[in-house]
Protein backbone atom coordinates (compact mmCIF):
# COMPACT_ATOMS: atom_id res chain seq x y z
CA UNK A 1 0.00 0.00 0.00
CA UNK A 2 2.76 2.63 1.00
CA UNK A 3 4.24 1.98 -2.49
CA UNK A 4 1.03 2.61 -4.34
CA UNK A 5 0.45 6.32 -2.24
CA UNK A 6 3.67 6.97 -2.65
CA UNK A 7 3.55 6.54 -6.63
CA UNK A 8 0.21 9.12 -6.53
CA UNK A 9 1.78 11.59 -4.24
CA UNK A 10 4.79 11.81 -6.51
CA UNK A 11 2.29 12.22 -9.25
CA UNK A 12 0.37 14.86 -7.63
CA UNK A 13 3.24 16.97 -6.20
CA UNK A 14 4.58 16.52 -9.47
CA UNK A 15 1.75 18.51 -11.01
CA UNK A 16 0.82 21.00 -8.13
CA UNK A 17 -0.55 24.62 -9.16
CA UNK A 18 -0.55 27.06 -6.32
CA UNK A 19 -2.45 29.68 -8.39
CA UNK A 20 -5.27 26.82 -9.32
CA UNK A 21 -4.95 25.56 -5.60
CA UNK A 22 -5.71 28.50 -4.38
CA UNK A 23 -9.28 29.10 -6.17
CA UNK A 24 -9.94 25.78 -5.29
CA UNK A 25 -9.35 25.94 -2.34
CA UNK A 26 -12.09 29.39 -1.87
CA UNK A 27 -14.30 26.99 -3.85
CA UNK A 28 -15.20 24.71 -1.02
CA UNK A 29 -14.86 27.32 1.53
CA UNK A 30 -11.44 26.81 2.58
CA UNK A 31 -12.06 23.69 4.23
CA UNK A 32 -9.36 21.16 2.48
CA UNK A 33 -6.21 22.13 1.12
CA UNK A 34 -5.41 21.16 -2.87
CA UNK A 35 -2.44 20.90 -4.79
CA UNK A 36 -3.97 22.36 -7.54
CA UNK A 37 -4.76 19.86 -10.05
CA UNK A 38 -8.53 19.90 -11.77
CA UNK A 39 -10.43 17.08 -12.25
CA UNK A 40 -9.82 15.85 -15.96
CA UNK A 41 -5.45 16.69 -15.42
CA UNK A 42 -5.71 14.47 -12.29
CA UNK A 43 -7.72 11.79 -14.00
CA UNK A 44 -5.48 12.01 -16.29
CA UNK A 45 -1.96 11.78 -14.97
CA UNK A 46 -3.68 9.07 -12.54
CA UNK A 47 -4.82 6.84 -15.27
CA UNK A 48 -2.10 4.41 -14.70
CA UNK A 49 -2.55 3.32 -11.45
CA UNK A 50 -6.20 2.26 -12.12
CA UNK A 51 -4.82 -0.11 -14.77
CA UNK A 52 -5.27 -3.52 -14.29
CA UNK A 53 -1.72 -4.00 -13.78
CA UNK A 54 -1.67 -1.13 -10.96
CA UNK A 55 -4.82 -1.79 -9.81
CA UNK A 56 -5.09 -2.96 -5.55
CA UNK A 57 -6.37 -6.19 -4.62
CA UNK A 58 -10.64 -5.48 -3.77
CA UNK A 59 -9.33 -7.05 0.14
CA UNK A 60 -6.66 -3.93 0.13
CA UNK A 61 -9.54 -0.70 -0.89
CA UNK A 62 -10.98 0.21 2.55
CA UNK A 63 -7.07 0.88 4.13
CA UNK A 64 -5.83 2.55 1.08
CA UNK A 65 -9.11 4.61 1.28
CA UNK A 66 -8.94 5.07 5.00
CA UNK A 67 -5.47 6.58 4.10
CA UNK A 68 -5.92 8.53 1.35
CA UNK A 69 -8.68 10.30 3.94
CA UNK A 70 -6.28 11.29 6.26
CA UNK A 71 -4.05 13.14 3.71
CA UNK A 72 -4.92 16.55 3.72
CA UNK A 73 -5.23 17.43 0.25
CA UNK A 74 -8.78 17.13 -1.68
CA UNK A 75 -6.95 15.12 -4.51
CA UNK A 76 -6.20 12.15 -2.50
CA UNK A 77 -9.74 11.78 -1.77
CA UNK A 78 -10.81 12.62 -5.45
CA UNK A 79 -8.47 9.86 -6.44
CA UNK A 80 -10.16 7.65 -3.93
CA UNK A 81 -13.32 7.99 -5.54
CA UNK A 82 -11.80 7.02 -8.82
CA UNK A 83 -10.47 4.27 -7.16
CA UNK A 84 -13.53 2.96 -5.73
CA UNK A 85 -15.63 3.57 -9.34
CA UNK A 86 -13.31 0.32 -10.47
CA UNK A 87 -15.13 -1.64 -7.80
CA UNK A 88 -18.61 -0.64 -7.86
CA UNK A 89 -19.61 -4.00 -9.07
CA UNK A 90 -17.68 -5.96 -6.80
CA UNK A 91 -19.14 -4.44 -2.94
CA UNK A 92 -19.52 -6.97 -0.44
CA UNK A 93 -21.88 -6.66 2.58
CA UNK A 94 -18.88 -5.15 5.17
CA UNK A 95 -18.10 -2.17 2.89
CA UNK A 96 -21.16 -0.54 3.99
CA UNK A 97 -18.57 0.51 7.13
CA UNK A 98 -16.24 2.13 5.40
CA UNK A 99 -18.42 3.80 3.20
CA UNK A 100 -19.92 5.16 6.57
CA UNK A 101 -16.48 6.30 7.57
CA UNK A 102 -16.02 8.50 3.98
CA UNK A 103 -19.51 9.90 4.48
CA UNK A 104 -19.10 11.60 7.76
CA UNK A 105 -15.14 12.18 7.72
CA UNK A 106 -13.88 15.19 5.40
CA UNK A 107 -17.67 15.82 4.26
CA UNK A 108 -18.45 18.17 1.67
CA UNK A 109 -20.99 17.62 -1.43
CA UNK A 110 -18.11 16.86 -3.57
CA UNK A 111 -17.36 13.49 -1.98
CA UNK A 112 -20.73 12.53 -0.36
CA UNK A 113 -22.66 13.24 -3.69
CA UNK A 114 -20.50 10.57 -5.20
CA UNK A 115 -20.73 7.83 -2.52
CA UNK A 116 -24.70 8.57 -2.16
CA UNK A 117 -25.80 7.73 -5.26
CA UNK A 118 -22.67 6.04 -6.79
CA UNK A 119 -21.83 3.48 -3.85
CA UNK A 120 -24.29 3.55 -1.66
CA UNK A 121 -27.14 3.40 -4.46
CA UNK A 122 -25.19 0.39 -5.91
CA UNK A 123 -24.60 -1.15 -2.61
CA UNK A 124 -28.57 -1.21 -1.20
CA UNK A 125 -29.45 -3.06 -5.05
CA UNK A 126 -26.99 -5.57 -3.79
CA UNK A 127 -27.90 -5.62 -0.18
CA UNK A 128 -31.36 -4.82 0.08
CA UNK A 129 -31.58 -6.24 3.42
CA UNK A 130 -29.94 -3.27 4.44
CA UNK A 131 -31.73 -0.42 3.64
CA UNK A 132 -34.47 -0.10 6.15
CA UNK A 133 -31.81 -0.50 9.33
CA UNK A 134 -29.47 1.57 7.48
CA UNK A 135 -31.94 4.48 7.18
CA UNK A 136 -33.28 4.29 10.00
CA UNK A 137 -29.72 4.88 11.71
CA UNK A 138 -28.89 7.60 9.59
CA UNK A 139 -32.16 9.61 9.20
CA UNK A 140 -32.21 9.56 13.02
CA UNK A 141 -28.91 10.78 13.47
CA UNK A 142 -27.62 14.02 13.53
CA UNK A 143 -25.37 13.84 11.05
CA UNK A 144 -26.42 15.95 7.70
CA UNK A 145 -24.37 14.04 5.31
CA UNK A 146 -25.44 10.85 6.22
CA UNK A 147 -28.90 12.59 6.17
CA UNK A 148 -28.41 13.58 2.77
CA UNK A 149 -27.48 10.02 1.54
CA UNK A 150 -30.56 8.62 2.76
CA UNK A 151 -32.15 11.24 0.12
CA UNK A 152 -29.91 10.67 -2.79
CA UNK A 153 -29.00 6.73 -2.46
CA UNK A 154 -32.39 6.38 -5.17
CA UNK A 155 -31.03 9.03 -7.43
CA UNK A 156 -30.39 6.82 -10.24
CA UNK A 157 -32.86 3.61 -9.59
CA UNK A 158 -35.60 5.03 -11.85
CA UNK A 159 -38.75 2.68 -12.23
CA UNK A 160 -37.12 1.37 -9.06
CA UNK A 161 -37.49 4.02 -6.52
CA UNK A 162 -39.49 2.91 -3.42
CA UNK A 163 -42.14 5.71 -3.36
CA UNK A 164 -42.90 4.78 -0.28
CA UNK A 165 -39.50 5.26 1.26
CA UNK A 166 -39.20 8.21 -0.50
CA UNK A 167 -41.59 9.94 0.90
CA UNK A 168 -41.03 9.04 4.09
CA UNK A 169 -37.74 9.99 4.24
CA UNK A 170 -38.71 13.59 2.96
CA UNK A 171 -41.50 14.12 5.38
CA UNK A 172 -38.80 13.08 7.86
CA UNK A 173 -36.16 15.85 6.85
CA UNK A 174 -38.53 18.48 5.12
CA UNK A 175 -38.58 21.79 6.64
CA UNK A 176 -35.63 22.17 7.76
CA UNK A 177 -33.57 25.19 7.14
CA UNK A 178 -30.28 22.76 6.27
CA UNK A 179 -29.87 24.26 2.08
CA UNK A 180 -28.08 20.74 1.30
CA UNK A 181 -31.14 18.71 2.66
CA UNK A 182 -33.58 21.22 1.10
CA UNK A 183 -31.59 21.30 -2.46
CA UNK A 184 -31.02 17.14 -2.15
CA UNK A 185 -35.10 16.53 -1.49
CA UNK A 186 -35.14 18.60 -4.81
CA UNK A 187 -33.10 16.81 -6.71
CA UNK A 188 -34.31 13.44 -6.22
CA UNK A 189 -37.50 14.33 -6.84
CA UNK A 190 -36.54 16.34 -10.13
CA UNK A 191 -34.68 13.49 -11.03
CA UNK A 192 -37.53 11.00 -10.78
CA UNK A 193 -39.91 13.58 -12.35
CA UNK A 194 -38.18 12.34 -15.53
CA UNK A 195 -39.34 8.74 -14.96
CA UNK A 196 -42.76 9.40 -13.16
CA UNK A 197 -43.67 13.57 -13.76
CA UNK A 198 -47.67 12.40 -12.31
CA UNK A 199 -46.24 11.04 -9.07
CA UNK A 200 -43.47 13.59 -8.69
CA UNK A 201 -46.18 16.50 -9.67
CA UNK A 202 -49.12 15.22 -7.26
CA UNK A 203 -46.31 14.63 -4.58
CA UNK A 204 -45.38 18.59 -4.40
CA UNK A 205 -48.73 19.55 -5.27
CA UNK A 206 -49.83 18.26 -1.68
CA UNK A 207 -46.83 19.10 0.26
CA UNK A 208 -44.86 21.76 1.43
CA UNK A 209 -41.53 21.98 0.63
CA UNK A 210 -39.32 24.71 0.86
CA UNK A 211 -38.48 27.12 -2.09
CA UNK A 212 -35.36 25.78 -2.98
CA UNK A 213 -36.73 21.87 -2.59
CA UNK A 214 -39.42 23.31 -4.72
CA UNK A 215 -37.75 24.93 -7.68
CA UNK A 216 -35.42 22.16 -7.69
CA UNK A 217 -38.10 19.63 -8.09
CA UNK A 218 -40.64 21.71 -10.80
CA UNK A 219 -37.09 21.96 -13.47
CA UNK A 220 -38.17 19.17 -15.43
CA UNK A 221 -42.09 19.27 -15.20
């Protein structure tokens, strides 16, 4: 594992941009430091150690991605997501913990967008055991990312989505004044408005959402 960080750090360092760092950096509120490398550059110059013959062992993931969370620059987590999109299709019923552990440790929209819908979305079609205790746990704690994954796990399940659960959850976490719950309830239900507009239109025709939730969710209708 130290050998495969230690090849990406290289990289990164290797292509550091204080003047791009810095605007990054005022992007998301000067919470993480950068290097300074955007998106399609890092995917990019990190290409090769996603290659099969770079690639970790699935059993090695969750301490390489427990490390890359402790580094403090944005791009090591970035990568980590890149990482993890080369294993989407292989999540067995433990990862839910670490995927836990990325949700509420160095949480910002960038990252927890990504494991919502991405990981977590695939994992509950794998596991759906899972979801109802899962939910439950994170809708009733305090935590607002894990919060917002309950909203946006459904994002991409179409003629899928459990209506039910749905609205549930939204009843659960509407009306707060939280803008990333407010602007996630309106995204999943914009996003399903493509699939079912009737169910999505009747649903904010009889309740009250916020503005934002609102707007969000009318886009597409």
């Amino acid at each position: 594992m130290n050998g495969y960080l230690d090849h990406l750090t290289q990289t990164l360092q290797g292509n550091a941009n204080a003047d791009i760092a810095n605007q990054q950096r005022a992007y998301l509120r000067n919470q993480f430091e950068h290097f300074g490398i955007k998106s399609p550059v890092r995917r990019e110059i990190t290409k090769p150690l996603l290659t099969k013959e770079l690639l970790p062992e699935k059993e090695a993931v969750p301490e390489i991605i427990m490390a890359l969370w402790d580094l403090p620059q944005r791009e090591y987590q970035m990568f980590g997501l890149d990482l993890l999109a080369k294993f989407i299709k292989r999540l067995e019923a433990q990862d839910i913990s670490w995927m836990e552990y990325m949700i509420t440790h160095k949480s910002w929209w960038d990252t927890v967008d990504f494991i919502a819908v991405n990981l977590v979305g695939n994992y509950f079609k794998s596991f759906p055991n899972y979801i109802q205790p899962k939910i439950k746990e994170w809708v009733e704690s305090d935590n607002l990312w894990l919060q917002r994954t309950t909203l946006l796990f459904q994002l991409k399940w179409k003629e899928a989505v459990n209506r039910d659960l749905l609205t549930e959850l939204i009843y659960q976490l509407n009306g707060s004044n939280e803008f990333f719950l407010n602007k996630a309830i309106g995204w999943v239900l914009r996003e399903y408005s493509k699939t079912n507009p009737s169910w999505v239109s009747a649903f904010i025709k009889n309740t009250h959402l916020s503005s934002l939730s609102h707007r969000e969710a009318s886009k597409f209708l």
